[in-house]
N, C-alpha and C. Protein backbone atom coordinates (compact mmCIF):
# COMPACT_ATOMS: atom_id res chain seq x y z
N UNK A 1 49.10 86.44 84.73
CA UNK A 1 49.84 86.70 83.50
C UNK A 1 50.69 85.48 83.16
N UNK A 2 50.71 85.23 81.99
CA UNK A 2 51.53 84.47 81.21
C UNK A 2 52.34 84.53 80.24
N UNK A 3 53.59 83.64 79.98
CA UNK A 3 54.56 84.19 78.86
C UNK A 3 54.25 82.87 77.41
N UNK A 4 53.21 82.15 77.85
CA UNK A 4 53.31 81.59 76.45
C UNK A 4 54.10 80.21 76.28
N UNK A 5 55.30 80.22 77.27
CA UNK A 5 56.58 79.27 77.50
C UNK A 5 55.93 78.11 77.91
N UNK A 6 55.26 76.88 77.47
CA UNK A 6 54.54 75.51 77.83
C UNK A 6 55.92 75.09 78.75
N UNK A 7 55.25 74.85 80.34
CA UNK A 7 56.01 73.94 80.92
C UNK A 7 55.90 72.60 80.79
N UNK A 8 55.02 72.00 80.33
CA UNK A 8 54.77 70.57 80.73
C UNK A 8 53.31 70.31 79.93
N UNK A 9 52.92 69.28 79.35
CA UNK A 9 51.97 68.69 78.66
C UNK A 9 51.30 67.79 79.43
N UNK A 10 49.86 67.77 79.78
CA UNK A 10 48.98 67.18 80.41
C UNK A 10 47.99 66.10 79.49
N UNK A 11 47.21 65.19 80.41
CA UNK A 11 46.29 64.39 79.38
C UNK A 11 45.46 64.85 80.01
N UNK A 12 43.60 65.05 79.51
CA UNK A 12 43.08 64.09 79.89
C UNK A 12 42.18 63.22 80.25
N UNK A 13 41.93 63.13 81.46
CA UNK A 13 41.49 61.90 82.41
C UNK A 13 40.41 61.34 82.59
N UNK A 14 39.71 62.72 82.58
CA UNK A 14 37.97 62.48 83.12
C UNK A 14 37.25 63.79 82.27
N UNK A 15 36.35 63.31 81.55
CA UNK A 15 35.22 64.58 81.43
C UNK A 15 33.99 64.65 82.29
N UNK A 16 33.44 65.56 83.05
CA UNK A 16 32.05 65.78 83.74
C UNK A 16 31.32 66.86 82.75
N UNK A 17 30.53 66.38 82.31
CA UNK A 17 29.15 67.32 82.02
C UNK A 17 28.74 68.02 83.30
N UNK A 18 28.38 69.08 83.25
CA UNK A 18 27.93 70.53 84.34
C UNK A 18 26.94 71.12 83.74
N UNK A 19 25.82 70.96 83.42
CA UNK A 19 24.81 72.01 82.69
C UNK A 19 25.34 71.98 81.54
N UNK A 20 25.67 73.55 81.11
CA UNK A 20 26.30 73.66 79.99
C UNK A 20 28.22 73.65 79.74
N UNK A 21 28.01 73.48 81.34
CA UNK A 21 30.02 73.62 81.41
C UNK A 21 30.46 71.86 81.19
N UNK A 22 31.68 72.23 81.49
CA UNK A 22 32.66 70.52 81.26
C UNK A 22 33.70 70.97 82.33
N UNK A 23 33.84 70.12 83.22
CA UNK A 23 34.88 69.96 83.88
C UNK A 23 35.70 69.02 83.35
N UNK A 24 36.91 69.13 83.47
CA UNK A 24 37.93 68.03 82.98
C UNK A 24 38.94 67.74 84.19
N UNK A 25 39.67 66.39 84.33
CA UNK A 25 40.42 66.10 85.76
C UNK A 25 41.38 66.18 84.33
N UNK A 26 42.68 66.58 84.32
CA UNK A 26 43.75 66.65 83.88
C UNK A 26 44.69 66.20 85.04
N UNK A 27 45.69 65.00 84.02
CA UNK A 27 46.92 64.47 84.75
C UNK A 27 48.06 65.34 83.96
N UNK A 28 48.86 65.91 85.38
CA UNK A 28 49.76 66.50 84.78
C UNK A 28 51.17 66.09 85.82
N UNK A 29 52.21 66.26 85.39
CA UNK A 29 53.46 66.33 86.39
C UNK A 29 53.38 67.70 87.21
N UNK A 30 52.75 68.35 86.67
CA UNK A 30 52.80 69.50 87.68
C UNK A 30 51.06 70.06 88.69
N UNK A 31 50.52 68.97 88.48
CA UNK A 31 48.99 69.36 89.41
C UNK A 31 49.50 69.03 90.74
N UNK A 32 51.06 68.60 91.68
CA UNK A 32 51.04 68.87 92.71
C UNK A 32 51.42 69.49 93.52
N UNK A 33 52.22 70.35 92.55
CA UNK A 33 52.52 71.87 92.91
C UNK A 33 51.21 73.03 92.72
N UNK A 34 50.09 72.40 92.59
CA UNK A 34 49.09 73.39 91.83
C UNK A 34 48.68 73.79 93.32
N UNK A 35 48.12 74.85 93.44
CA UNK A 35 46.93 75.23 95.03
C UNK A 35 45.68 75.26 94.09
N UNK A 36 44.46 74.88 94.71
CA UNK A 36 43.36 75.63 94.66
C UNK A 36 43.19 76.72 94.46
N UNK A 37 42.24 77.38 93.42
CA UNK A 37 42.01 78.69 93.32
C UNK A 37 43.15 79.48 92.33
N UNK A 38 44.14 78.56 92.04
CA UNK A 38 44.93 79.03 91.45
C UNK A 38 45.37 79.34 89.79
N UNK A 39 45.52 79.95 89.05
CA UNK A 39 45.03 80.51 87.34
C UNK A 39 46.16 79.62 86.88
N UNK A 40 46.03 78.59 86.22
CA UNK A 40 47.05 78.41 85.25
C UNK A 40 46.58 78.28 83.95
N UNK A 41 47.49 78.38 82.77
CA UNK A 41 47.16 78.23 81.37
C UNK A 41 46.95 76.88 80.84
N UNK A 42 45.52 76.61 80.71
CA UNK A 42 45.46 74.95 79.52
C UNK A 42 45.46 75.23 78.19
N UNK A 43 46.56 74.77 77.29
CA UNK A 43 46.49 75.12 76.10
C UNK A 43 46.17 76.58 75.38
N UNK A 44 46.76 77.46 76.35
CA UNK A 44 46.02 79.28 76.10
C UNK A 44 45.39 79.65 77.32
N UNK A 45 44.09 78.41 77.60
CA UNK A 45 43.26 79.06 78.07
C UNK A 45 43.40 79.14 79.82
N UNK A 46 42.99 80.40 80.45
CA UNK A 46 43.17 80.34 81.67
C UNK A 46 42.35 79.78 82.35
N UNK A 47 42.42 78.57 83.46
CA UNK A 47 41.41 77.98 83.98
C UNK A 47 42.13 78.04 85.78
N UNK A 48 40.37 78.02 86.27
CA UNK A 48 40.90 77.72 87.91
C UNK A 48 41.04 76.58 88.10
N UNK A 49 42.32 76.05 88.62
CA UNK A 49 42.22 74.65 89.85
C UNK A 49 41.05 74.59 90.80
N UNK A 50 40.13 73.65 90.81
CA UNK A 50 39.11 73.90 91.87
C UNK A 50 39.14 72.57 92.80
N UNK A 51 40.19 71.42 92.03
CA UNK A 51 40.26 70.59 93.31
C UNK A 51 41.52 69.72 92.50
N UNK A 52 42.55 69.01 93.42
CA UNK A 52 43.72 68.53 93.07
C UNK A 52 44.22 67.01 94.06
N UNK A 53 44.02 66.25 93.09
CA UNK A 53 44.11 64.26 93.40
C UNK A 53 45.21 64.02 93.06
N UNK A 54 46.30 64.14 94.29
CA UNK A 54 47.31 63.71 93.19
C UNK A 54 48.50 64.07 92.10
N UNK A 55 48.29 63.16 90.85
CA UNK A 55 48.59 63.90 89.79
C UNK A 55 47.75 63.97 89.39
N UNK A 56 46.36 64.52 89.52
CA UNK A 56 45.46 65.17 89.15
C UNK A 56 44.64 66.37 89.17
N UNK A 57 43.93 67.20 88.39
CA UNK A 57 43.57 68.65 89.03
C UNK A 57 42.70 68.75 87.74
N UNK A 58 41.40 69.62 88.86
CA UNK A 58 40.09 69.50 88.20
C UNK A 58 40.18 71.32 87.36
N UNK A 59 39.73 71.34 86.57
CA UNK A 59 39.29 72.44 85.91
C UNK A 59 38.41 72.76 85.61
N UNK A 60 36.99 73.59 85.49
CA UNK A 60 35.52 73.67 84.66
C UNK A 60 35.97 74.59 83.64
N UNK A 61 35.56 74.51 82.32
CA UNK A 61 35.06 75.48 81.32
C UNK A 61 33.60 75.21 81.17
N UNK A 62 32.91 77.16 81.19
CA UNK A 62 31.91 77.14 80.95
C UNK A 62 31.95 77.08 79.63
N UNK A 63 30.57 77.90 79.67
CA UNK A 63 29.72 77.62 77.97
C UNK A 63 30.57 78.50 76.66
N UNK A 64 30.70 80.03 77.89
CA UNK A 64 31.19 80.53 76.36
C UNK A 64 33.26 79.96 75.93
N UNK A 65 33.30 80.00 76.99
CA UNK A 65 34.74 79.05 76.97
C UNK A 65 34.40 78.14 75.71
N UNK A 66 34.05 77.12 76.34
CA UNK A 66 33.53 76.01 75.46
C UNK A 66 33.50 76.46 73.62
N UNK A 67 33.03 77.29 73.43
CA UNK A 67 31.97 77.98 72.14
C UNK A 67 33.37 78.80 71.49
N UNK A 68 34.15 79.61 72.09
CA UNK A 68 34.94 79.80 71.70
C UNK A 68 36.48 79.98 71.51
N UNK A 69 36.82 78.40 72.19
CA UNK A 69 38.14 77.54 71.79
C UNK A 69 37.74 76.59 71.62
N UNK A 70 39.34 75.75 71.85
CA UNK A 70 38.99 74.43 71.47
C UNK A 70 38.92 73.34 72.29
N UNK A 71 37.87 73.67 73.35
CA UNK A 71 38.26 73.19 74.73
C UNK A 71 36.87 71.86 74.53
N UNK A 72 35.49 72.52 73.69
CA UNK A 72 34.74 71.75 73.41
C UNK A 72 34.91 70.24 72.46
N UNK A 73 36.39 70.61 71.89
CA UNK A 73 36.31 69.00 71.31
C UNK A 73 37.19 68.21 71.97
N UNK A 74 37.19 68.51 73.47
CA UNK A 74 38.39 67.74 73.95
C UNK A 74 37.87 66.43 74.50
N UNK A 75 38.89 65.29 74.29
CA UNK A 75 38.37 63.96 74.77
C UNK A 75 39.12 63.38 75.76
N UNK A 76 38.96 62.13 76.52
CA UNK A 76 40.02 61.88 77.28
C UNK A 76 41.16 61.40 76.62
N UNK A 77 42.12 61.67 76.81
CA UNK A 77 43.46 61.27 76.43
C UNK A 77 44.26 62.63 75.58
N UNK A 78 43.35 63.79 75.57
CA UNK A 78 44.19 64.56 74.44
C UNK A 78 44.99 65.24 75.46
N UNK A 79 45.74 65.92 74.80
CA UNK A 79 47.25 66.34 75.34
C UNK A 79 47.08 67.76 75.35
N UNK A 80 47.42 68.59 76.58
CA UNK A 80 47.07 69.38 76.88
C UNK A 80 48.08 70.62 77.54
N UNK A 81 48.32 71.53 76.81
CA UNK A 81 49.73 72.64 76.88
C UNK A 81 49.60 73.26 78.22
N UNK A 82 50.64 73.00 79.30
CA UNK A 82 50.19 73.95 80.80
C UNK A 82 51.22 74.58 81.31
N UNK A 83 50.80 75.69 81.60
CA UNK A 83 51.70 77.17 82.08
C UNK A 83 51.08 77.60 83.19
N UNK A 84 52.03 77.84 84.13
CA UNK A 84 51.54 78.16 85.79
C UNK A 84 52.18 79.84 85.35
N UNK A 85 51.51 80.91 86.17
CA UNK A 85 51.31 82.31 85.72
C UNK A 85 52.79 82.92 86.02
N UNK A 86 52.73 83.65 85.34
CA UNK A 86 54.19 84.11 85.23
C UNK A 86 54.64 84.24 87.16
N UNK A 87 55.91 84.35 87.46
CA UNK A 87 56.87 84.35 88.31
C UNK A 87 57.27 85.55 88.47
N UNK A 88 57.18 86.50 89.26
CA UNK A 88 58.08 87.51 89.88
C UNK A 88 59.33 87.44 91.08
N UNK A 89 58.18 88.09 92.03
CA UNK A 89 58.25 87.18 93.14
C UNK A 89 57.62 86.56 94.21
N UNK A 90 56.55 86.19 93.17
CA UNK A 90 55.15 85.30 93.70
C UNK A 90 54.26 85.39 92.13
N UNK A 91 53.32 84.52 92.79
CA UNK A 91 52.51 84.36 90.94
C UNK A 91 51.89 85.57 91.03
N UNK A 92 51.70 85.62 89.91
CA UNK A 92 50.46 87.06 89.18
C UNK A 92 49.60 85.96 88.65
N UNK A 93 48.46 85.15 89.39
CA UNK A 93 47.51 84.79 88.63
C UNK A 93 46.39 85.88 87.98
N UNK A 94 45.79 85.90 86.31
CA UNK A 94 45.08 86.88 86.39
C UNK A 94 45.67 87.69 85.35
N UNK A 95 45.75 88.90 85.63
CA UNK A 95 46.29 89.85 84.64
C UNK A 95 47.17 90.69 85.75
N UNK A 96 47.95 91.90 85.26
CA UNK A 96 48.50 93.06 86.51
C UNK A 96 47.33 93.40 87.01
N UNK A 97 46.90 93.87 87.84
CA UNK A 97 45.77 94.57 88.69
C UNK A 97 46.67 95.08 89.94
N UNK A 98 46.50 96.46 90.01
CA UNK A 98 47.06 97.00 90.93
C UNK A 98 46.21 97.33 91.99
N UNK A 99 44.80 97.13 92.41
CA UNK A 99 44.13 96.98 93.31
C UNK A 99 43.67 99.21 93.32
N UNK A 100 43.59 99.26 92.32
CA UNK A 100 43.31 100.96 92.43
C UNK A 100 42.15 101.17 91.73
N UNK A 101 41.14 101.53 92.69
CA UNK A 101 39.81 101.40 91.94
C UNK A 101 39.53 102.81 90.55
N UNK A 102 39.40 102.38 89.60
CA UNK A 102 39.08 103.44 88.65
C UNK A 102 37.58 104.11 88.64
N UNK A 103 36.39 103.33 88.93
CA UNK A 103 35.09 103.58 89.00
C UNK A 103 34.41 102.74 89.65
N UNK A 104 33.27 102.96 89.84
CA UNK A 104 32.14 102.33 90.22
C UNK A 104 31.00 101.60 88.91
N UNK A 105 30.89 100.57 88.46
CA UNK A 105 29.90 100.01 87.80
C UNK A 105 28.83 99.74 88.39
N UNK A 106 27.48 99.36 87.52
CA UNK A 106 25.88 98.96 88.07
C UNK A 106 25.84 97.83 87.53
N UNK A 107 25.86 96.63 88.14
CA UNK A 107 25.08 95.40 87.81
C UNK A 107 23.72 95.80 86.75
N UNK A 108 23.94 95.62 85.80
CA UNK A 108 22.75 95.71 84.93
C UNK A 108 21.51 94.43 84.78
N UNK A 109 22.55 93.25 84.85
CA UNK A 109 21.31 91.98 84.56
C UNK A 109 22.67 90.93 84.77
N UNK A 110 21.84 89.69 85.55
CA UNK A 110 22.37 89.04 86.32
C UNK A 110 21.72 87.70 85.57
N UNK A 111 22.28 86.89 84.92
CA UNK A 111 21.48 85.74 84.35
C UNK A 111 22.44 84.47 84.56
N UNK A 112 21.44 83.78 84.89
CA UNK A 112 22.06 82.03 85.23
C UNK A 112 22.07 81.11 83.67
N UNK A 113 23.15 80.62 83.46
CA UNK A 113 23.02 80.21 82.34
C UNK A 113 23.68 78.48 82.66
N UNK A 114 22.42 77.46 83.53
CA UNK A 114 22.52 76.47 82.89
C UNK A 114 23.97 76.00 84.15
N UNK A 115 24.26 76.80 85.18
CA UNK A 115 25.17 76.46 85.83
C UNK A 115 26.62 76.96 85.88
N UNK A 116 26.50 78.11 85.07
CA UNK A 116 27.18 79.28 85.27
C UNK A 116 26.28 80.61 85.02
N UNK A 117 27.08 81.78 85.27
CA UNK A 117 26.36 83.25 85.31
C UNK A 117 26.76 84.33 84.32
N UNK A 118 26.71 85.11 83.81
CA UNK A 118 26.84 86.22 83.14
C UNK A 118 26.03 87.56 83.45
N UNK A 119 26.83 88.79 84.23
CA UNK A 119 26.48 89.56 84.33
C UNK A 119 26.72 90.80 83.59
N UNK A 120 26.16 91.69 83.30
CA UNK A 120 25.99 92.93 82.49
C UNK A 120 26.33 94.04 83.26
N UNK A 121 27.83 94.48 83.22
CA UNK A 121 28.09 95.68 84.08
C UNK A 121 27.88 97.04 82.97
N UNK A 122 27.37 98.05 83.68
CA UNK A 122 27.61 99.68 82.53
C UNK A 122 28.21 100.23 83.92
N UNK A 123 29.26 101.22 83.18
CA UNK A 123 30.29 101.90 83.31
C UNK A 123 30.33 102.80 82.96
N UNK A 124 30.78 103.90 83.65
CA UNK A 124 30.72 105.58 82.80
C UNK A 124 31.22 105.62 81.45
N UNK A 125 31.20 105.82 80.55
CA UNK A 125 31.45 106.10 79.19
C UNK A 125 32.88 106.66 79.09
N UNK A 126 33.44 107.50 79.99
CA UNK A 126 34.59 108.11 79.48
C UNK A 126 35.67 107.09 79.52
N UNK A 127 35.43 106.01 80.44
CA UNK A 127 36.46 104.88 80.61
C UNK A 127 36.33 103.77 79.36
N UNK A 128 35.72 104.28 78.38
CA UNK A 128 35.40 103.48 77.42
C UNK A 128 36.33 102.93 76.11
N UNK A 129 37.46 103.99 76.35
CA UNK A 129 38.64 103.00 75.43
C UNK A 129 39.54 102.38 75.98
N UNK A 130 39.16 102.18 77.34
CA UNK A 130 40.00 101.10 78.47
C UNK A 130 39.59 99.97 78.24
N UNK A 131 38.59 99.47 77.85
CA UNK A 131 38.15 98.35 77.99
C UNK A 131 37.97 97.30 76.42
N UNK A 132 38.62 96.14 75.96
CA UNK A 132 38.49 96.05 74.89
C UNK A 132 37.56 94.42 74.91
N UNK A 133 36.72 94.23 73.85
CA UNK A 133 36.66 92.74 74.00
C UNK A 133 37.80 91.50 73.98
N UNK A 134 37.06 90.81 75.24
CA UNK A 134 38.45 89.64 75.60
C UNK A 134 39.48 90.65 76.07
N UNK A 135 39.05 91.56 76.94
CA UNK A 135 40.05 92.18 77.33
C UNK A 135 40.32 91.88 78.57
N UNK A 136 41.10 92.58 79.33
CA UNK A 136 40.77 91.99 80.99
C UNK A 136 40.42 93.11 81.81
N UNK A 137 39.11 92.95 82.77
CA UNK A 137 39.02 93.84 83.21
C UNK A 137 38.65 93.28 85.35
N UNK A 138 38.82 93.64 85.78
CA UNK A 138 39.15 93.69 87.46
C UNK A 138 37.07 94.35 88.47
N UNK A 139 36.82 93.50 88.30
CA UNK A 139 35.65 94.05 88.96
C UNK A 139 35.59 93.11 90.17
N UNK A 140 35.10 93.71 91.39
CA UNK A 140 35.54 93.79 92.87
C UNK A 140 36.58 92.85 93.07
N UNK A 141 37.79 93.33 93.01
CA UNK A 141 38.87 92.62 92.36
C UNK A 141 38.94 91.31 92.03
N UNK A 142 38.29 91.06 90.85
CA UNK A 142 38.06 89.50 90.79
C UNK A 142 38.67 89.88 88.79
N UNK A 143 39.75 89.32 88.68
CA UNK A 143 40.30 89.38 87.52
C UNK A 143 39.80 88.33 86.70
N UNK A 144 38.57 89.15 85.43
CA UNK A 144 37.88 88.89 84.63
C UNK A 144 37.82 88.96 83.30
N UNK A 145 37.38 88.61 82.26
CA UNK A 145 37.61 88.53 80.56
C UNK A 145 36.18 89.59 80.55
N UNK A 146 36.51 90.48 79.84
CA UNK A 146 34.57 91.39 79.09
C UNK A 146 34.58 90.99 78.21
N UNK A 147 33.19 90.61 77.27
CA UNK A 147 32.90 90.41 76.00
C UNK A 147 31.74 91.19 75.85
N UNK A 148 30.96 91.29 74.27
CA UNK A 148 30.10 92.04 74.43
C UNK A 148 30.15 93.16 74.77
N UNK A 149 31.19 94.01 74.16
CA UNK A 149 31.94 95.55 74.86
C UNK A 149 31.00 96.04 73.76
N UNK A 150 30.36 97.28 75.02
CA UNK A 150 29.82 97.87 74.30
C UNK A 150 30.51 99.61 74.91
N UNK A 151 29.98 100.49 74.28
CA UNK A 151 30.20 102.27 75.41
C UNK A 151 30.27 102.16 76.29
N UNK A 152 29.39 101.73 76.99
CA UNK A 152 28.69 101.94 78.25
C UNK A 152 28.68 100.65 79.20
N UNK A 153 28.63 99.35 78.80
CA UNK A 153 28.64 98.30 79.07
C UNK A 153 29.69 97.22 78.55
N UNK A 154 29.81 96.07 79.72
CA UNK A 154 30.30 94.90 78.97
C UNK A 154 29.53 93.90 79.88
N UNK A 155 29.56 92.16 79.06
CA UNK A 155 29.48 91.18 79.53
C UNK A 155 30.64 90.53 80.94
N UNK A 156 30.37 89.56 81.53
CA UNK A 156 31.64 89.10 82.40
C UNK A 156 31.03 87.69 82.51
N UNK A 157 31.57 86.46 82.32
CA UNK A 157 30.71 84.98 82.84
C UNK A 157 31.79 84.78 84.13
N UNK A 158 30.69 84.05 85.03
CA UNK A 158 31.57 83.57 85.93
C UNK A 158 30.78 82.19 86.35
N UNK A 159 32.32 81.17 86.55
CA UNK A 159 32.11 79.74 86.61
C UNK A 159 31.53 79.43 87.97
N UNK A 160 31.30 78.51 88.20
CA UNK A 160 30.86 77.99 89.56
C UNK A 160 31.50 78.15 90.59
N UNK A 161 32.93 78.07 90.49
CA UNK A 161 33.67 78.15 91.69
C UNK A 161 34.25 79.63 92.10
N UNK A 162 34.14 80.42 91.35
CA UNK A 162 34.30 82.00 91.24
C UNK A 162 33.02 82.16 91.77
N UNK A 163 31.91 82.04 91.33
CA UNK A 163 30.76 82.45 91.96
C UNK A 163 30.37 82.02 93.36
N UNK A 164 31.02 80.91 94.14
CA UNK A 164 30.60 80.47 95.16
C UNK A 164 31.93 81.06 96.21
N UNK A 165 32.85 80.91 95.73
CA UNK A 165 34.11 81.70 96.50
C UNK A 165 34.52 83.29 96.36
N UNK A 166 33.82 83.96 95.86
CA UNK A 166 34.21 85.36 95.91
C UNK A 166 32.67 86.23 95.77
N UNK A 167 32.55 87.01 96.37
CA UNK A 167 31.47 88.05 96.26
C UNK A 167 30.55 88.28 95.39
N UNK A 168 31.14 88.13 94.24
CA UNK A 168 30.33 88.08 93.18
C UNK A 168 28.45 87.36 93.18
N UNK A 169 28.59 86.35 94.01
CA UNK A 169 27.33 85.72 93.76
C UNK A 169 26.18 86.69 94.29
N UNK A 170 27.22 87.49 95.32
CA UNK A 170 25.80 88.24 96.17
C UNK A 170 25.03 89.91 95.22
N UNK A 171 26.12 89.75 93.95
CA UNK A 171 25.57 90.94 93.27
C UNK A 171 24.57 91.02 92.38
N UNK A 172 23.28 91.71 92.73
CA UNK A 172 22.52 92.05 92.13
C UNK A 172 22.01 92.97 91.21
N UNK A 173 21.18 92.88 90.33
CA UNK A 173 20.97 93.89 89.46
C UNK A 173 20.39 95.62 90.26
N UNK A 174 21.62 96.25 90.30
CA UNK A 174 21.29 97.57 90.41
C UNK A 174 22.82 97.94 91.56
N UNK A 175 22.98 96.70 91.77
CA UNK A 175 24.29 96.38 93.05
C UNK A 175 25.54 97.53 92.33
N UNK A 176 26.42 98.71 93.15
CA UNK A 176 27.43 98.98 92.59
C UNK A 176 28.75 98.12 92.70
N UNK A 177 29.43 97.88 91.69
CA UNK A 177 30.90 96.85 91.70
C UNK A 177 31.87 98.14 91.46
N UNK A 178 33.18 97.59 91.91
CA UNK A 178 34.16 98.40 92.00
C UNK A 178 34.99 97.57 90.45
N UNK A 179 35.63 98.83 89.95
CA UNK A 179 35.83 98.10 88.65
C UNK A 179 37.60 98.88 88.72
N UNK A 180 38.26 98.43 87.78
CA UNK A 180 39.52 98.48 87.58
C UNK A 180 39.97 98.13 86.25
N UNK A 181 40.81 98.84 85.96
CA UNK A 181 40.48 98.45 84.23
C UNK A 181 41.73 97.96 83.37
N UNK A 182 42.22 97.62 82.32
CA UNK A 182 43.57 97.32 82.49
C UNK A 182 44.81 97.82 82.70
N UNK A 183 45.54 97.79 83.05
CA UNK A 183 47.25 98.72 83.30
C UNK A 183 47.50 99.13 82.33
N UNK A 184 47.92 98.00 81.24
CA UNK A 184 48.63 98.11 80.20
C UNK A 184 47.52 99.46 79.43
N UNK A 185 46.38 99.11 79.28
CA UNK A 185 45.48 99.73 78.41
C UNK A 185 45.71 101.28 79.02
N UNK A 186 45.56 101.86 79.91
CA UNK A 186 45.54 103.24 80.48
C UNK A 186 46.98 103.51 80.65
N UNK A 187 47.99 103.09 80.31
CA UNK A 187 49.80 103.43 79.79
C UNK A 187 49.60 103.85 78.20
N UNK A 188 49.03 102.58 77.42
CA UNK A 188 48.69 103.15 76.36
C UNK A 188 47.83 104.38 75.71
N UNK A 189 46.23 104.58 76.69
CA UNK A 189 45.51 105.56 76.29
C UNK A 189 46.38 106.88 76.77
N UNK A 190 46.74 106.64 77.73
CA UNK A 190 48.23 107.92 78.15
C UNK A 190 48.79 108.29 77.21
N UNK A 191 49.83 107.46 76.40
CA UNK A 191 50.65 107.70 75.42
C UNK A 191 50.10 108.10 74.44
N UNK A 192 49.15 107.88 73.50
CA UNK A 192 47.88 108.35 72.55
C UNK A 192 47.80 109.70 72.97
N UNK A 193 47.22 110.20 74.07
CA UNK A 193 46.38 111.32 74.18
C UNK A 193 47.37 112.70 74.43
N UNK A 194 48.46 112.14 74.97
CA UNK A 194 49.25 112.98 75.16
C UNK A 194 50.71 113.80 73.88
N UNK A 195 50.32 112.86 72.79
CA UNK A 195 51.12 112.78 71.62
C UNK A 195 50.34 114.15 70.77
């Protein structure tokens, strides 16, 4: 979670072509406080640290990243808005996730796209106004964006380094995932239903 509040402005440094992704090395005053694995905000967008030089720290955006911000016209030298995840008393990288499983999902279709993945989870239907597009949703607790919300289903992409460090890679089409859905969203469908 994030409040929006830009700590510090980054450049930068390096672009890598990845298939269809872009990694970028961003110099920042704050990549040496960064860990690995860790969610901070570039300009909005949430990206993982997947390796840190320094004053430097690597980020990938995949494809649909790419497609829909403005992460695809970035060059070296542009200047870049960064927010480490909100502060309690420890980070909340991610969204709230309270680790309480709501259902069971089915891997529907598992597709490689070019050096990242996108899988197709369906979900019982009644949990279906929990979930919104670009919403956030928690599948085997791996705090994720759905797109492509449909009833029954949503999309999920996952980058290279999510896919090689967390479970996810080993799920297959028909595989059950443990899903979790948002906080905020099931406070709200509460308040609705009960009015």
């Amino acid at each position: 979670m994030f409040t929006g509040i830009i700590e510090t402005v980054g450049r930068i440094a390096e672009i890598i072509p990845n298939g269809s992704n872009r990694s970028f090395w961003v110099e920042s005053s704050l990549s040496t406080e960064f860990k690995i694995d860790q969610s901070v905000s570039h300009s909005g967008v949430c990206l993982t640290i997947e390796d840190i030089q320094g004053q430097l720290h690597k980020v990938t955006a995949i494809d649909e990243t790419l497609k829909k911000t403005n992460l695809g016209s970035w060059q070296p030298g542009t200047a870049v808005n960064i927010e480490r995840s909100l502060l309690l008393s420890s980070r909340i990288d991610g969204h709230f996730v309270q680790g309480h499983v709501d259902a069971t999902g089915i891997c529907k279709r598992q597709k490689e796209k070019a050096g990242s993945w996108e899988y197709v989870i369906e979900f019982p239907r009644k949990f279906a106004e929990l979930i919104i597009e670009k919403g956030s949703i928690c599948v085997n607790g791996i705090s994720l964006t759905a797109f492509e919300v449909k009833k029954k289903s949503f999309t999920v992409a996952i980058i290279p380094f999510t896919f090689e460090h967390t479970n996810i890679g080993q799920v297959q089409p028909g595989d059950a995932v443990n899903l979790e859905f948002d906080l905020l969203g099931k406070y709200i469908q509460r308040r609705v239903t009960i009015e």
